[in-house]
C-alpha atoms as a PDB file:
ATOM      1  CA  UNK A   1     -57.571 -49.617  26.897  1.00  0.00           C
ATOM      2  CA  UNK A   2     -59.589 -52.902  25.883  1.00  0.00           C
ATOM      3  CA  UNK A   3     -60.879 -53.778  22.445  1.00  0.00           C
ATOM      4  CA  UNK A   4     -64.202 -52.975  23.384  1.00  0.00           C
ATOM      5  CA  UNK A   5     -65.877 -50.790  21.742  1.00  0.00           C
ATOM      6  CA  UNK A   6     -69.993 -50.547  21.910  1.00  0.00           C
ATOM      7  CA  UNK A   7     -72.351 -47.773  22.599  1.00  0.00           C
ATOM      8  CA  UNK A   8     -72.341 -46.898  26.282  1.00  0.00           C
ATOM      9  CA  UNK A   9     -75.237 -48.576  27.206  1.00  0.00           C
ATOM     10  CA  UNK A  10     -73.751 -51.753  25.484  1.00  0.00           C
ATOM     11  CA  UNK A  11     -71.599 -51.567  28.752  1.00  0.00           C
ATOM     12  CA  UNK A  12     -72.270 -54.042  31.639  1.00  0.00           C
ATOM     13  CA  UNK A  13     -73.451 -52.344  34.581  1.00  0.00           C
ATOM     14  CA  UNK A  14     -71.054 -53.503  36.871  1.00  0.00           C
ATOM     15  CA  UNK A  15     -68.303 -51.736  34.541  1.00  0.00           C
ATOM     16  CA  UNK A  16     -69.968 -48.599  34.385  1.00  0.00           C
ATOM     17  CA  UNK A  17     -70.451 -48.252  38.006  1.00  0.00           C
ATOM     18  CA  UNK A  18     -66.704 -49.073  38.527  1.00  0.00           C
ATOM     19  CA  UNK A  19     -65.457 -46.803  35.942  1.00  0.00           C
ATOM     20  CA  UNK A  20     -67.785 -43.800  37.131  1.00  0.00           C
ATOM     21  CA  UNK A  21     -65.888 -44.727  40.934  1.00  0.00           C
ATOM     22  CA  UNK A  22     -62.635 -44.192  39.085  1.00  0.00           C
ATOM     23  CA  UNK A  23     -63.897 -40.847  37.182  1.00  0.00           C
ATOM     24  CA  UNK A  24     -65.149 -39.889  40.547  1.00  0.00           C
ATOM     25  CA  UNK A  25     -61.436 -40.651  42.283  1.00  0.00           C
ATOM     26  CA  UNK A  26     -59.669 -39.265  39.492  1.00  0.00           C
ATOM     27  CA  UNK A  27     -61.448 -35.849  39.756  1.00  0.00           C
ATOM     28  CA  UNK A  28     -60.738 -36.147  43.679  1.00  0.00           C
ATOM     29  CA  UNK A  29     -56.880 -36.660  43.067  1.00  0.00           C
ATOM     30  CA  UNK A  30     -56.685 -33.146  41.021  1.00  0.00           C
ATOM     31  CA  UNK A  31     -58.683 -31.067  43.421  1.00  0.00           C
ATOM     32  CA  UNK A  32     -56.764 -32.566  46.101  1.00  0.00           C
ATOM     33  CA  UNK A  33     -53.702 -32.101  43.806  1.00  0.00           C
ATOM     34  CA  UNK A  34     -54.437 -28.290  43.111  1.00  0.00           C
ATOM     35  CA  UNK A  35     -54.859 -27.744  47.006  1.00  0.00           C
ATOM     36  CA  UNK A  36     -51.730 -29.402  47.960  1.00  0.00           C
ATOM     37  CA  UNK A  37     -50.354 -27.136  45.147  1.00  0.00           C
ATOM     38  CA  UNK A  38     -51.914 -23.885  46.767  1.00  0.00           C
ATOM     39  CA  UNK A  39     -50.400 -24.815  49.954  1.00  0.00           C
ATOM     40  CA  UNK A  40     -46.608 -25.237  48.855  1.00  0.00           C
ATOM     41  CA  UNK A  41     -46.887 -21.770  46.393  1.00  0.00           C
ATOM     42  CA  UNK A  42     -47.205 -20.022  50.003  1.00  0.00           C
ATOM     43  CA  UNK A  43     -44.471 -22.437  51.360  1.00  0.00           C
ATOM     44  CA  UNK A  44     -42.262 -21.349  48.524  1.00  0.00           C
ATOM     45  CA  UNK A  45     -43.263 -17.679  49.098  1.00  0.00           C
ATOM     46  CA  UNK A  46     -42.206 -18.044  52.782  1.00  0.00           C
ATOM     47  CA  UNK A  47     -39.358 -19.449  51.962  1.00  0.00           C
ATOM     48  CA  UNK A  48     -38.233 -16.930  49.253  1.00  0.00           C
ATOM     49  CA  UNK A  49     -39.075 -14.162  52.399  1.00  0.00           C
ATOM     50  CA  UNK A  50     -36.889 -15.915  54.740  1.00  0.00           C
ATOM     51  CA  UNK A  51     -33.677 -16.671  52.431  1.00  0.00           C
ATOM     52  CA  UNK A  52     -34.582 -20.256  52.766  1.00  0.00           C
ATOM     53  CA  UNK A  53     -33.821 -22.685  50.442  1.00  0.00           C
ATOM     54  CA  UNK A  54     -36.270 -24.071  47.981  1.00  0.00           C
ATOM     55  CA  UNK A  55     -35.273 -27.933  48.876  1.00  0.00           C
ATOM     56  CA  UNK A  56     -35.744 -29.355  52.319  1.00  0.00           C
ATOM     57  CA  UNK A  57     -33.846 -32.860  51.995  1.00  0.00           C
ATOM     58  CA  UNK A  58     -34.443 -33.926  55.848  1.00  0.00           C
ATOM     59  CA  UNK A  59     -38.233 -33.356  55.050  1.00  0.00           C
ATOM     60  CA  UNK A  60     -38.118 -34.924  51.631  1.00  0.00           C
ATOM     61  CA  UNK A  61     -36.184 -37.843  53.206  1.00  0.00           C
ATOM     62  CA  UNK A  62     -39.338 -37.992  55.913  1.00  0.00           C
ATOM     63  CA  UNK A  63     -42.161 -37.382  53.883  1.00  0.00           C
ATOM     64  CA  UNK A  64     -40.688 -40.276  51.368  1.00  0.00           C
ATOM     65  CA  UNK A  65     -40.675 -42.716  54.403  1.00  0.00           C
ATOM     66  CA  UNK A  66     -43.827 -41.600  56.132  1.00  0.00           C
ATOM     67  CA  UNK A  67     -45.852 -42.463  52.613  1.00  0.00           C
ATOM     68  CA  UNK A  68     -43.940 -45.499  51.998  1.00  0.00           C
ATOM     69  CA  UNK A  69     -45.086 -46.121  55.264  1.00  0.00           C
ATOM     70  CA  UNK A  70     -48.648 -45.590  54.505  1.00  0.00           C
ATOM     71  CA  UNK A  71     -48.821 -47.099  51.040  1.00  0.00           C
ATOM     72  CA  UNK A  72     -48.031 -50.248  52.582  1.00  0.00           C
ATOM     73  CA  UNK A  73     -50.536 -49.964  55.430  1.00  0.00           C
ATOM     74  CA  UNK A  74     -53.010 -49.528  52.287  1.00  0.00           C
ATOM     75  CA  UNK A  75     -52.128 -52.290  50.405  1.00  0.00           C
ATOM     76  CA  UNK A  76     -50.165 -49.658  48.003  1.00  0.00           C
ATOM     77  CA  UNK A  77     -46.654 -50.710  46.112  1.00  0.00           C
ATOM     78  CA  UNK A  78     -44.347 -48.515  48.420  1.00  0.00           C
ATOM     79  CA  UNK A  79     -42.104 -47.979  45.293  1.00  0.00           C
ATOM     80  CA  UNK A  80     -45.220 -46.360  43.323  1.00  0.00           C
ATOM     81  CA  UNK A  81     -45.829 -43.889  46.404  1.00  0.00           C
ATOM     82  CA  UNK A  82     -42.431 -43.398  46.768  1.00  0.00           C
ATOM     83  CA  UNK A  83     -42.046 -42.458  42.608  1.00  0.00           C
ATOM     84  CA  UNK A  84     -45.100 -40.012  42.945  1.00  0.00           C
ATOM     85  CA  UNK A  85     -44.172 -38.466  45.684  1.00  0.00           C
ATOM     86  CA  UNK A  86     -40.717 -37.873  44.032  1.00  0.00           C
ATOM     87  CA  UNK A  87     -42.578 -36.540  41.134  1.00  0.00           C
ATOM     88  CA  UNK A  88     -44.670 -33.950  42.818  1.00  0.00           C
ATOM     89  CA  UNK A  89     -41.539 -32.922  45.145  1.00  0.00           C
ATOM     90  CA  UNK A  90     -40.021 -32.165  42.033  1.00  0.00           C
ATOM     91  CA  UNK A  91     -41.900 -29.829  41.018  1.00  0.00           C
ATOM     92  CA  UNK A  92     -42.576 -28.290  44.330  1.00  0.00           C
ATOM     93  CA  UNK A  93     -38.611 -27.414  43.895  1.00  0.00           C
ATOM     94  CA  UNK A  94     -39.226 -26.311  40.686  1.00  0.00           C
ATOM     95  CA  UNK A  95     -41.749 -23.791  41.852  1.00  0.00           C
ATOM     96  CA  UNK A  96     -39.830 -22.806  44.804  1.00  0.00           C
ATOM     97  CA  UNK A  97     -36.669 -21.986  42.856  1.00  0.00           C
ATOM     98  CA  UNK A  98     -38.721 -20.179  40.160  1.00  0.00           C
ATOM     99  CA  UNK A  99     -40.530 -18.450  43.701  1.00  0.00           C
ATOM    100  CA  UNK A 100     -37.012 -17.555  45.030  1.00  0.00           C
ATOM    101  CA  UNK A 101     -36.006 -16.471  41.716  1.00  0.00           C
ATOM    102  CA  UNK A 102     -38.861 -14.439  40.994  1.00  0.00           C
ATOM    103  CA  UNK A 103     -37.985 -12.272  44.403  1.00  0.00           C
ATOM    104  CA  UNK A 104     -34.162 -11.375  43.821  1.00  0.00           C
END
């Protein structure tokens, strides 16, 4: 954070539009976060039924391209889509094996 610290309407108007874009994005990225997360809770509940296993390495190894793939199309540091992406497959795995565990 800066060292700026006036009332809100000390703000330039420039900055508050930007910043109210970002709040706007931000709130974007958790509903879209949250959906994504509805959608691989049934994936993991599948899985469980089918005696799958919770990680899918050849997918992983795909999905990690494909977005590396698109975060430099974007103008996006591949590395930092990569890194997220690793993050959130984390803890898809994490839910799956809790999932799986959850059903024996």
């Amino acid at each position: 954070m800066g060292s700026y610290d006036g009332a809100v309407s000390d703000i330039p108007p420039d900055l508050a539009r930007l910043r109210s874009s970002i709040d706007n994005i931000d709130a974007a990225l958790v509903h879209l976060l949250a959906e994504r997360f509805k959608c691989t809770q049934a994936v993991g509940e599948l899985k469980a039924a089918a005696g799958l296993p919770a990680a899918d390495p050849g997918r992983e190894e795909r999905q990690v391209a494909r977005l590396r793939a698109l975060a430099d199309e974007s103008g996006l540091d591949p590395q930092f889509a990569e890194a997220f992406l690793n993050f959130i497959i984390a803890e898809v795995i994490h839910h799956h094996e809790h999932i799986a565990g959850a059903g024996s």
